[in-house]
N, C-alpha and C. Protein backbone atom coordinates (compact mmCIF):
# COMPACT_ATOMS: atom_id res chain seq x y z
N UNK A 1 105.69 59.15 -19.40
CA UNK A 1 104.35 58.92 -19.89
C UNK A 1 103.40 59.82 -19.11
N UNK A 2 102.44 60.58 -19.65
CA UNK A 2 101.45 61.12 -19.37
C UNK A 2 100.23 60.44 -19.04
N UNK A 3 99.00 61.41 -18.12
CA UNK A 3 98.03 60.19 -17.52
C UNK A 3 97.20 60.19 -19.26
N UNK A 4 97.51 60.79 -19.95
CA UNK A 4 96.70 60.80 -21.04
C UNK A 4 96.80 59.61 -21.99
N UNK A 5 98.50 59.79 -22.02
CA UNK A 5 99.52 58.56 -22.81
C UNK A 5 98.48 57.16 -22.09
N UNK A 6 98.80 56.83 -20.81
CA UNK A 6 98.22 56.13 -20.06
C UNK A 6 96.94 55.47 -20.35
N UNK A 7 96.18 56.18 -20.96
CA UNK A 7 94.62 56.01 -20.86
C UNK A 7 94.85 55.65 -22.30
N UNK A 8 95.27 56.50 -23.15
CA UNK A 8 95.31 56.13 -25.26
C UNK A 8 95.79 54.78 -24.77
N UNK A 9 96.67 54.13 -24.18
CA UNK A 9 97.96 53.05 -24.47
C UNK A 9 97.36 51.61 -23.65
N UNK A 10 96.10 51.96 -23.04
CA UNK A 10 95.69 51.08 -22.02
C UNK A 10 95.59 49.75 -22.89
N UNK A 11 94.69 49.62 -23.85
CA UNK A 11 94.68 48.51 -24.30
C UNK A 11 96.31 47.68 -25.03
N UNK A 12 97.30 48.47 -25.13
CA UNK A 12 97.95 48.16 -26.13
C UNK A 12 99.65 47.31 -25.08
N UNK A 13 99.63 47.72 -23.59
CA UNK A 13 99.72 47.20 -22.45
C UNK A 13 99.50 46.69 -21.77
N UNK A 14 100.72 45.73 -21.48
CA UNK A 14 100.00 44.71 -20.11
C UNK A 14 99.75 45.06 -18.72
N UNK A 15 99.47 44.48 -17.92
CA UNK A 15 98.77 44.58 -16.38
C UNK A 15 100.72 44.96 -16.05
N UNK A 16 101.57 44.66 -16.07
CA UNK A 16 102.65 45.18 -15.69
C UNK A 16 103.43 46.29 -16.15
N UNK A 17 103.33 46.53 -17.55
CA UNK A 17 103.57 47.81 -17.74
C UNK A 17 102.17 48.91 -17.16
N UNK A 18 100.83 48.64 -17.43
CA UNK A 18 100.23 49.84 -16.55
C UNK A 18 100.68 49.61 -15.26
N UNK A 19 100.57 48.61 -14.23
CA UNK A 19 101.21 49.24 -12.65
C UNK A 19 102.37 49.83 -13.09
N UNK A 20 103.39 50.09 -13.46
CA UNK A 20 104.87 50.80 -13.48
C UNK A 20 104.52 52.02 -13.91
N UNK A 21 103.20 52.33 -15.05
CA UNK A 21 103.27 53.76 -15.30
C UNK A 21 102.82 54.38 -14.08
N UNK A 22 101.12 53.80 -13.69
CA UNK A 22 100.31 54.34 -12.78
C UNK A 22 101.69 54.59 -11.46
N UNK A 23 102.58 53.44 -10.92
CA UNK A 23 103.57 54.33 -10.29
C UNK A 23 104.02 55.18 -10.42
N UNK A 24 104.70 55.31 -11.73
CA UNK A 24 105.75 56.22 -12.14
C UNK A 24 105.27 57.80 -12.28
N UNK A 25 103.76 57.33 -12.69
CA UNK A 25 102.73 58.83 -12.57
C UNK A 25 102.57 59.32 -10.99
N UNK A 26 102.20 58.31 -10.19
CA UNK A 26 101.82 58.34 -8.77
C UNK A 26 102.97 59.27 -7.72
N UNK A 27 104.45 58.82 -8.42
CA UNK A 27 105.90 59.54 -7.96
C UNK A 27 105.97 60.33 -8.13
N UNK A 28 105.99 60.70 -9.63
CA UNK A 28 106.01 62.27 -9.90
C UNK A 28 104.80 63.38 -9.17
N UNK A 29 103.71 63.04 -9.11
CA UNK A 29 102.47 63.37 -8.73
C UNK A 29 102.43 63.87 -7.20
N UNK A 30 103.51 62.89 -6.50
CA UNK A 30 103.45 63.30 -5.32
C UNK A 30 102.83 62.11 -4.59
N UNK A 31 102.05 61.55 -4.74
CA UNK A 31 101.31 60.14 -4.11
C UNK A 31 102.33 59.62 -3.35
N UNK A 32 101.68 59.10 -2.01
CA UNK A 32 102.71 58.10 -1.21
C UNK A 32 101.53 57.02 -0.47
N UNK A 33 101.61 56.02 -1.22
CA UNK A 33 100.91 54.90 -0.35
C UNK A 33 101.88 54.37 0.93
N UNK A 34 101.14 54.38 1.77
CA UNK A 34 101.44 53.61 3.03
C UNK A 34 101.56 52.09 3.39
N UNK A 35 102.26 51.45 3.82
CA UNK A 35 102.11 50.33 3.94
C UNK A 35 101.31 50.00 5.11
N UNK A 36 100.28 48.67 4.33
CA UNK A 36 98.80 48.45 4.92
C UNK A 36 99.61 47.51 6.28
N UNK A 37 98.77 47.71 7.39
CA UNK A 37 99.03 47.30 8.61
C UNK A 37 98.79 46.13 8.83
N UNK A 38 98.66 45.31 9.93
CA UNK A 38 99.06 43.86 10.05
C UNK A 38 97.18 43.41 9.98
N UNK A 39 96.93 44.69 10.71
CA UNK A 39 95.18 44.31 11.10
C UNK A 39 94.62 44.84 9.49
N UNK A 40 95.08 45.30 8.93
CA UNK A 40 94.50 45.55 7.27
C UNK A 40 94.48 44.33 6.34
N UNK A 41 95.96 43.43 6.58
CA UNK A 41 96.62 42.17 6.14
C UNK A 41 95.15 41.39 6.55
N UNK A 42 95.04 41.07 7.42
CA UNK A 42 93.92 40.57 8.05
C UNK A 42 92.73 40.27 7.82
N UNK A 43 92.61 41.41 7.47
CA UNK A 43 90.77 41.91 6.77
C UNK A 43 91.00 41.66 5.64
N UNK A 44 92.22 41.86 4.79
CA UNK A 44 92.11 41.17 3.37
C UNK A 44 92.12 39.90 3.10
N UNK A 45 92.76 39.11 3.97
CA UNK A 45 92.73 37.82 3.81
C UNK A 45 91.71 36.63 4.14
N UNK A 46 90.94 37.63 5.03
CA UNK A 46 89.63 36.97 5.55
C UNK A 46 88.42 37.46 4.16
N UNK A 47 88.53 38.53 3.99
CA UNK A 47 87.55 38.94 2.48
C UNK A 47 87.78 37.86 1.30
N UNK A 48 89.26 37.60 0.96
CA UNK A 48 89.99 37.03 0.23
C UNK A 48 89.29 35.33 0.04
N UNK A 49 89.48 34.95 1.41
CA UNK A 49 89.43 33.31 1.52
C UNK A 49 88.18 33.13 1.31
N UNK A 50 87.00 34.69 1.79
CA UNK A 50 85.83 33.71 1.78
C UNK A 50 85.24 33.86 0.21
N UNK A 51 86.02 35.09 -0.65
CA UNK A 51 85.52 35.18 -1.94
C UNK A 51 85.99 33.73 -2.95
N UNK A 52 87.52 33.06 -2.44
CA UNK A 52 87.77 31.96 -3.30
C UNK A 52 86.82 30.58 -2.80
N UNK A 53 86.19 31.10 -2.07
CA UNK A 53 85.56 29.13 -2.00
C UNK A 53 84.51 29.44 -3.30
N UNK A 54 84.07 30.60 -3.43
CA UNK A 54 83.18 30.54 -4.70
C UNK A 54 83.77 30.06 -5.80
N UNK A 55 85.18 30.34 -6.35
CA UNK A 55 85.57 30.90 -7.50
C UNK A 55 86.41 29.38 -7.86
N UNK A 56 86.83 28.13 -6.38
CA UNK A 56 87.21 27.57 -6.63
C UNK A 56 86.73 26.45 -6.70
């Protein structure tokens, strides 16, 4: 799939087939995400907790 395919096909796909393309584009492409660190874990989960007291 192309990033073009990607973008025509967006609506016609779910949230799991786009992450697998956006990977599968990201591989070929060259992209390498890093795995987020313990102190990154951290900061998301503190952003995280204080956005769900709203939502819950």
């Amino acid at each position: 799939m192309t990033e073009r395919e990607l973008i025509d096909n967006r609506d016609a796909m779910s949230l799991a087939e786009r992450v697998e393309a956006r990977r599968d584009l990201d591989a070929q492409s060259g992209v390498v995400y890093d795995v987020p660190s313990a102190h990154q874990f951290g900061q998301l989960a503190r952003v995280m907790a204080y956005g769900l007291q709203f939502v819950a």
